[in-house]
PDB file of N, CA and C in Angstrom:
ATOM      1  N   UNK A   1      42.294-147.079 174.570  1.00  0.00           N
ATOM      2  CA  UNK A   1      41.775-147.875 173.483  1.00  0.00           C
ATOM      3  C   UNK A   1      42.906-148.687 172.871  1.00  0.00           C
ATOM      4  N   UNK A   2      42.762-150.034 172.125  1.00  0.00           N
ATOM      5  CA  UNK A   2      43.775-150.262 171.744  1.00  0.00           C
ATOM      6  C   UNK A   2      43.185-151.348 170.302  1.00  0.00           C
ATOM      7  N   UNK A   3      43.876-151.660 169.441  1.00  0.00           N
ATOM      8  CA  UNK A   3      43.135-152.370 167.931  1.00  0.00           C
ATOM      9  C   UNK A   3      44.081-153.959 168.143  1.00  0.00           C
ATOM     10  N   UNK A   4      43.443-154.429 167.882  1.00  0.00           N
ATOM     11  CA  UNK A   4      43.683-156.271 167.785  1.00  0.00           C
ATOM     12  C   UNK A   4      44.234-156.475 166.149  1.00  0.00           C
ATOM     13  N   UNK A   5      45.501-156.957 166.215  1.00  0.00           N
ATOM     14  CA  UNK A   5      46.513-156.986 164.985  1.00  0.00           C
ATOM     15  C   UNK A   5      46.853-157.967 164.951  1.00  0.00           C
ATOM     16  N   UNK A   6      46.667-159.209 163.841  1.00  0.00           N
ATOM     17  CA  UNK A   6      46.965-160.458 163.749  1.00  0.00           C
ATOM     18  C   UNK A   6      48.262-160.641 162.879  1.00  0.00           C
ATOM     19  N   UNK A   7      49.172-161.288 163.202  1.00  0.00           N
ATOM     20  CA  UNK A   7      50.465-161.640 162.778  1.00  0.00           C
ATOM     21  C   UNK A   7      50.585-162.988 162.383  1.00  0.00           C
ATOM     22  N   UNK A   8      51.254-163.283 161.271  1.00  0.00           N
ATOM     23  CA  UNK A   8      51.906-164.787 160.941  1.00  0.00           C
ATOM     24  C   UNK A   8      53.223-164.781 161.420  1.00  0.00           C
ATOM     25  N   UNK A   9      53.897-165.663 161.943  1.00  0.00           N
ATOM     26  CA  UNK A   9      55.400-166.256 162.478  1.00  0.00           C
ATOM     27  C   UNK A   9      56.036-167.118 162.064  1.00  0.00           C
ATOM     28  N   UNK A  10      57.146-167.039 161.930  1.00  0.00           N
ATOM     29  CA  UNK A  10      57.359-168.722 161.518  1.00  0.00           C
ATOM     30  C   UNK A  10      57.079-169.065 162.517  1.00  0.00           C
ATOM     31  N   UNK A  11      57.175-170.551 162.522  1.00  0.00           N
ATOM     32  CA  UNK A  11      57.226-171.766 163.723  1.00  0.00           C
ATOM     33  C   UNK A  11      58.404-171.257 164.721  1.00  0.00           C
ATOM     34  N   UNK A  12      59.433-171.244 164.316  1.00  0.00           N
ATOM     35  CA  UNK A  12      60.254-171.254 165.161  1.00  0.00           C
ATOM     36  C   UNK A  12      60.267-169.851 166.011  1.00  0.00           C
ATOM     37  N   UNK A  13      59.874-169.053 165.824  1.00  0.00           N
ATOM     38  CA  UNK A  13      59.736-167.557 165.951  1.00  0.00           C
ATOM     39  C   UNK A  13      58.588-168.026 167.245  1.00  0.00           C
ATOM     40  N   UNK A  14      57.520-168.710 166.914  1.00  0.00           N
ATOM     41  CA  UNK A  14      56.774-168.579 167.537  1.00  0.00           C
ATOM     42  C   UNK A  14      56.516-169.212 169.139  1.00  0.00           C
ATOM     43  N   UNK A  15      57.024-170.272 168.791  1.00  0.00           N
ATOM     44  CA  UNK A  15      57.768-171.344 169.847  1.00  0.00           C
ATOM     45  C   UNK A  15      58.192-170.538 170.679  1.00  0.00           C
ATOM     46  N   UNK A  16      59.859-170.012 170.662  1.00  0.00           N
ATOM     47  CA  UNK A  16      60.743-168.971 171.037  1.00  0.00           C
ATOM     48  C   UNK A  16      59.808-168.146 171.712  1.00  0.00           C
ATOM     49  N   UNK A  17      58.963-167.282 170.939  1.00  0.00           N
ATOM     50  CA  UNK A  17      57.795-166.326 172.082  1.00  0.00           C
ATOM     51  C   UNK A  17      56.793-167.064 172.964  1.00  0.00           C
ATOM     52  N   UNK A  18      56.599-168.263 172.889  1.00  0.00           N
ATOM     53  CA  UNK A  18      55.909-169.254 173.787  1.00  0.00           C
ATOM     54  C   UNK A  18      56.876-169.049 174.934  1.00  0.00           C
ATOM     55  N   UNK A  19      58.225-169.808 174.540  1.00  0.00           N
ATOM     56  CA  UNK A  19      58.604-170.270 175.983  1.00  0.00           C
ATOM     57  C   UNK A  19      59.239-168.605 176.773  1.00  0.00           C
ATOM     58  N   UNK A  20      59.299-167.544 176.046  1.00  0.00           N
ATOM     59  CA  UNK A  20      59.746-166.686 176.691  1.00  0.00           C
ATOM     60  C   UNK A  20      58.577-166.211 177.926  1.00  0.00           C
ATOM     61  N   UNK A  21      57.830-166.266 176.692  1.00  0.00           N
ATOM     62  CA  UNK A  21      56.313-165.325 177.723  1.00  0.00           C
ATOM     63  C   UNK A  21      56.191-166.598 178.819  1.00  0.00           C
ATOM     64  N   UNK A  22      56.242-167.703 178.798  1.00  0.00           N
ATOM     65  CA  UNK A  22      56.014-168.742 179.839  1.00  0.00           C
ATOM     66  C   UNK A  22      57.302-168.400 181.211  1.00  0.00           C
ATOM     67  N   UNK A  23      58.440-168.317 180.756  1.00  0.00           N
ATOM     68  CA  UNK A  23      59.818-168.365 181.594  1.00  0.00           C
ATOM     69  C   UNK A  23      59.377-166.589 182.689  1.00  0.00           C
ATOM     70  N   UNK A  24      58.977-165.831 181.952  1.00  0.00           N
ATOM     71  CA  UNK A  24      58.823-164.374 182.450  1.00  0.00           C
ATOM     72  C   UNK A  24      57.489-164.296 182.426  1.00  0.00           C
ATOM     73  N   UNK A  25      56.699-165.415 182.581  1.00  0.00           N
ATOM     74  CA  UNK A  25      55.320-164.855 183.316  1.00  0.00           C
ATOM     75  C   UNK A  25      54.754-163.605 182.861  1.00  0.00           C
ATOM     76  N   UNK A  26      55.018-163.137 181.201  1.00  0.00           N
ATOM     77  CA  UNK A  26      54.230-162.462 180.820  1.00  0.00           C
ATOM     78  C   UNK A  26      52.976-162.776 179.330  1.00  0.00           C
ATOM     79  N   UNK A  27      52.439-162.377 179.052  1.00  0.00           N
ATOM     80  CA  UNK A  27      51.444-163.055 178.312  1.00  0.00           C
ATOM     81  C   UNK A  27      52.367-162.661 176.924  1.00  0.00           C
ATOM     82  N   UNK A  28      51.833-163.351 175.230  1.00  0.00           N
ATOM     83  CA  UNK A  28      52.781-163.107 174.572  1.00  0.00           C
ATOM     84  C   UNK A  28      52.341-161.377 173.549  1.00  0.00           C
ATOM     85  N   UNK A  29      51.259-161.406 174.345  1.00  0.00           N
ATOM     86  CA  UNK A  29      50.852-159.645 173.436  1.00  0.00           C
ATOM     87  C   UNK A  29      51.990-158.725 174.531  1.00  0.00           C
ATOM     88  N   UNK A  30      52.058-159.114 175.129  1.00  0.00           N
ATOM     89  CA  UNK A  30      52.829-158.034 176.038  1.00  0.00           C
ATOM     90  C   UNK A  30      54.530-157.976 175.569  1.00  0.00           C
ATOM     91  N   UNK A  31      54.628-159.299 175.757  1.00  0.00           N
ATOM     92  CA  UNK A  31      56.196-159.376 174.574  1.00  0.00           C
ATOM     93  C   UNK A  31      56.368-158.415 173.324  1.00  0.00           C
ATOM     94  N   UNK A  32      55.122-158.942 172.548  1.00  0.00           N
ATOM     95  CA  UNK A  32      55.274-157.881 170.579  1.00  0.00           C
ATOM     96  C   UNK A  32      55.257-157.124 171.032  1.00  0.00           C
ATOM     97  N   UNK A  33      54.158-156.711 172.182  1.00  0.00           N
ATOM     98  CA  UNK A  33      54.029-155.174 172.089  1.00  0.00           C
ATOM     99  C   UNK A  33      55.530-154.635 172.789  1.00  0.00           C
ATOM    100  N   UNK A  34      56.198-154.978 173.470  1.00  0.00           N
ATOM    101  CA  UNK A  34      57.303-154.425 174.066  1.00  0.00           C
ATOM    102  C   UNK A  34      58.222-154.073 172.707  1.00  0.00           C
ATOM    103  N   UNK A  35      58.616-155.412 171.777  1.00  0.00           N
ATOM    104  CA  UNK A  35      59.393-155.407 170.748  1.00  0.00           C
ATOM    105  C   UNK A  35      58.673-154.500 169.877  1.00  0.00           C
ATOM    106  N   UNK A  36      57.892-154.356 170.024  1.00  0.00           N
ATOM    107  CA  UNK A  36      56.984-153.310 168.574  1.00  0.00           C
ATOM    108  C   UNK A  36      57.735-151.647 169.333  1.00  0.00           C
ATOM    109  N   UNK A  37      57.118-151.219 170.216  1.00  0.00           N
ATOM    110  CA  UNK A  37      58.126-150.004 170.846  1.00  0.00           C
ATOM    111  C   UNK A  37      59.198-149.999 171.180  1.00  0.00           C
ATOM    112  N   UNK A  38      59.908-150.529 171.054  1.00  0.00           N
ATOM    113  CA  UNK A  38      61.526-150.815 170.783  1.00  0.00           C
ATOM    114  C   UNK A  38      61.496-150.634 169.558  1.00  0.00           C
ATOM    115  N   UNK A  39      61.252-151.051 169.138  1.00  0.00           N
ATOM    116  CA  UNK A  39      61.603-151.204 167.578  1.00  0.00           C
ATOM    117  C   UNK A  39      61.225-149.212 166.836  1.00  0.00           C
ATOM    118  N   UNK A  40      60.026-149.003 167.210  1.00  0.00           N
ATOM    119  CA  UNK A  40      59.470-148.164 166.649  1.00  0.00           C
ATOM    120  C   UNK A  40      60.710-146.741 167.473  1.00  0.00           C
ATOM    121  N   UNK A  41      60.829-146.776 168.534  1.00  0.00           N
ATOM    122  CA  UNK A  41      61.698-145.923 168.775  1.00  0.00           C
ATOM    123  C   UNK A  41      62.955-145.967 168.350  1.00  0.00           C
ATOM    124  N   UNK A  42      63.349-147.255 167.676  1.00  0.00           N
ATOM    125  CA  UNK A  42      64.988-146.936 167.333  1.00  0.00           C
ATOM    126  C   UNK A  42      64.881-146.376 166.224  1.00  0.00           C
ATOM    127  N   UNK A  43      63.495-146.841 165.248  1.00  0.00           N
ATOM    128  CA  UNK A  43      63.504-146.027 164.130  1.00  0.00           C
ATOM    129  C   UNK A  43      63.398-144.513 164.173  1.00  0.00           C
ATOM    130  N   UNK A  44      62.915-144.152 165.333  1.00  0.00           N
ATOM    131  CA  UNK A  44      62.579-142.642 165.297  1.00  0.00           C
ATOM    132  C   UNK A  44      64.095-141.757 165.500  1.00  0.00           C
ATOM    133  N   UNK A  45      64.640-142.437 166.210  1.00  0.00           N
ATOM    134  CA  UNK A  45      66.173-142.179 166.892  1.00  0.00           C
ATOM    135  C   UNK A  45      67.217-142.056 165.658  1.00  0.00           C
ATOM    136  N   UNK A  46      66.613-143.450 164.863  1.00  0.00           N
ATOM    137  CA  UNK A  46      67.851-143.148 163.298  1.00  0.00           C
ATOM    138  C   UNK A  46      67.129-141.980 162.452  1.00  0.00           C
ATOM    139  N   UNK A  47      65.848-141.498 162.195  1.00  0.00           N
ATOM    140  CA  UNK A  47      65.109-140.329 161.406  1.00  0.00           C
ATOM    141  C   UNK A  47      65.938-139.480 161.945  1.00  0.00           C
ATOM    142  N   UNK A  48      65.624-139.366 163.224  1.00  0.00           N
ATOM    143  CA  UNK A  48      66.816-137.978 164.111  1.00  0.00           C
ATOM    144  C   UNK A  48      68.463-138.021 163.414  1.00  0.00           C
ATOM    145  N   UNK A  49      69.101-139.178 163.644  1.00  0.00           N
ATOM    146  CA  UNK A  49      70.400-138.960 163.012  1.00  0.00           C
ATOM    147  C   UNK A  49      70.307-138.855 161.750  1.00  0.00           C
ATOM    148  N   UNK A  50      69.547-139.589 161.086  1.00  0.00           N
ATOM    149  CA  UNK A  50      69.871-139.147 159.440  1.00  0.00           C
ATOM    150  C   UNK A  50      69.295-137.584 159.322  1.00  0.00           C
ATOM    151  N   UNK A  51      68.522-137.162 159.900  1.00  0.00           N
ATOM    152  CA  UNK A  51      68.298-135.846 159.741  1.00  0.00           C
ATOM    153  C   UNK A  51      69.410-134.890 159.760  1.00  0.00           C
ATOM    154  N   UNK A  52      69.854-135.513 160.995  1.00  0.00           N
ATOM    155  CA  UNK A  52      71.453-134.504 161.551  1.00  0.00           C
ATOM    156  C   UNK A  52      71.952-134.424 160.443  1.00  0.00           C
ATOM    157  N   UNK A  53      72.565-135.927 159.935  1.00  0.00           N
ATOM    158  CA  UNK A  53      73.566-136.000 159.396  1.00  0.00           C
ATOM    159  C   UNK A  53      73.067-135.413 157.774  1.00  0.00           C
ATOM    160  N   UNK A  54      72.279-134.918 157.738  1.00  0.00           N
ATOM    161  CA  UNK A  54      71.994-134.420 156.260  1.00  0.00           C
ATOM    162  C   UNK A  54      71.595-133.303 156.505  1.00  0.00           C
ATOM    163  N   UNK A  55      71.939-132.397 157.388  1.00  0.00           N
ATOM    164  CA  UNK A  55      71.277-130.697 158.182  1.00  0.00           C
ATOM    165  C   UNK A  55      73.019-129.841 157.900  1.00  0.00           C
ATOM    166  N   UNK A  56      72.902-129.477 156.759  1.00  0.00           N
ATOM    167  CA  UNK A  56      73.918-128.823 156.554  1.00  0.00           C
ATOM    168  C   UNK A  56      74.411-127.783 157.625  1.00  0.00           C
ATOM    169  N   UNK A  57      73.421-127.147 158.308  1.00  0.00           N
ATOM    170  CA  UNK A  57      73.542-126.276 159.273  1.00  0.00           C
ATOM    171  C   UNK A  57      74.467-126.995 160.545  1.00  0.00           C
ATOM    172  N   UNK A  58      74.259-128.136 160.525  1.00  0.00           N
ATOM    173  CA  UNK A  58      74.278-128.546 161.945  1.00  0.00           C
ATOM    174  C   UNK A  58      76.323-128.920 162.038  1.00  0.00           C
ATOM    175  N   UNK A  59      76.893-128.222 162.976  1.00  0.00           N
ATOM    176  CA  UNK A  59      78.091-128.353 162.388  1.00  0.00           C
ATOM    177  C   UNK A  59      78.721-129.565 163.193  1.00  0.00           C
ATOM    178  N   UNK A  60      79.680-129.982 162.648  1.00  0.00           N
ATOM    179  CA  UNK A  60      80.603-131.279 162.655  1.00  0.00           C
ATOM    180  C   UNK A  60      81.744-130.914 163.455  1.00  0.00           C
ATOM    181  N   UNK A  61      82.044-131.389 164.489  1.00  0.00           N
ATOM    182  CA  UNK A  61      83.063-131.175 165.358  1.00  0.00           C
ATOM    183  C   UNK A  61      83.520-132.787 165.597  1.00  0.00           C
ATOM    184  N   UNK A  62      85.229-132.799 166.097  1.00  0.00           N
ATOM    185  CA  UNK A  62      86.311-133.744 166.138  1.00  0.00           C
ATOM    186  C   UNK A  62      85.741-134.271 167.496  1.00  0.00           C
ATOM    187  N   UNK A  63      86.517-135.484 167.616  1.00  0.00           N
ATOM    188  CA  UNK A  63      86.056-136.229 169.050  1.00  0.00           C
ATOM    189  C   UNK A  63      87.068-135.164 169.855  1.00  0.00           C
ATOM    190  N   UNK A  64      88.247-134.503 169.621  1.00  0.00           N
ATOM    191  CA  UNK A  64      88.945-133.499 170.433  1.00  0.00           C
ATOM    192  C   UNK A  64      87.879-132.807 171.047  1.00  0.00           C
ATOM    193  N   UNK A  65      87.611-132.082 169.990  1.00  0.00           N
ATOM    194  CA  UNK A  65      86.508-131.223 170.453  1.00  0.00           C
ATOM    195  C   UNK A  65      85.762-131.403 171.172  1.00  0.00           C
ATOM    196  N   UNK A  66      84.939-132.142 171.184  1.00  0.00           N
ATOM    197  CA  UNK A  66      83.994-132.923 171.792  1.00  0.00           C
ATOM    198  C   UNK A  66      84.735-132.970 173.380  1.00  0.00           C
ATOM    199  N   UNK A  67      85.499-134.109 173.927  1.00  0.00           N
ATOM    200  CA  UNK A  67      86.050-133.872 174.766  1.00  0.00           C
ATOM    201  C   UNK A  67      86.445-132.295 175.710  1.00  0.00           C
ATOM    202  N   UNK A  68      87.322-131.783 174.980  1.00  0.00           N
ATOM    203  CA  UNK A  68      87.354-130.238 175.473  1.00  0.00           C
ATOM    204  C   UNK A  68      86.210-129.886 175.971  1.00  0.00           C
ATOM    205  N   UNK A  69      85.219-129.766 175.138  1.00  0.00           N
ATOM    206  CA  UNK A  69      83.728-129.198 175.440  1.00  0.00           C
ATOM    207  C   UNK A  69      83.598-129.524 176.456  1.00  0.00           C
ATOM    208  N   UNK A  70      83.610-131.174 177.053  1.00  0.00           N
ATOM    209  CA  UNK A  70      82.844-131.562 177.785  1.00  0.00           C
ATOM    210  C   UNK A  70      83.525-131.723 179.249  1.00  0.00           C
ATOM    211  N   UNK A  71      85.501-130.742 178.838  1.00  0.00           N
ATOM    212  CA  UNK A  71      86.545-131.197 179.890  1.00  0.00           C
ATOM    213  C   UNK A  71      86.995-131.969 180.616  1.00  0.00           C
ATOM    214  N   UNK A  72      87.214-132.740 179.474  1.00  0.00           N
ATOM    215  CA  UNK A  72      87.490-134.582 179.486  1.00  0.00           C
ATOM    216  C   UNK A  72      88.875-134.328 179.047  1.00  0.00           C
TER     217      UNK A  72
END
């Protein structure tokens, strides 16, 4: 299933997704939608680090360390 979501652009924004979807022969819902899951996963990826980084538990080790660990 999927829901039909209407967007405003600027002009120039929009153009730009014209000639892309034209150059790569893909239609331009297929473009947002690519940039929409990109997008939505980097946000999920920074929730994860800010989580870390505010998880008192979670302990903090040196790039030494790190290395050693990894016998580098």
């Amino acid at each position: 299933m999927s829901t039909a979501i209407s967007v405003r652009l600027p002009d120039e924004m929009a153009t730009e997704l014209e000639e892309i979807a034209r150059e790569t022969d893909r239609s331009k819902s297929y473009l947002i939608q690519k940039a929409i899951e990109a997008y939505l996963e980097d946000m999920a990826d920074l929730q994860i680090s800010l989580d870390r980084l505010h998880d008192t538990s979670d302990a903090v080790i040196s790039a030494d360390e790190m290395k050693k660990s990894l016998g580098l």
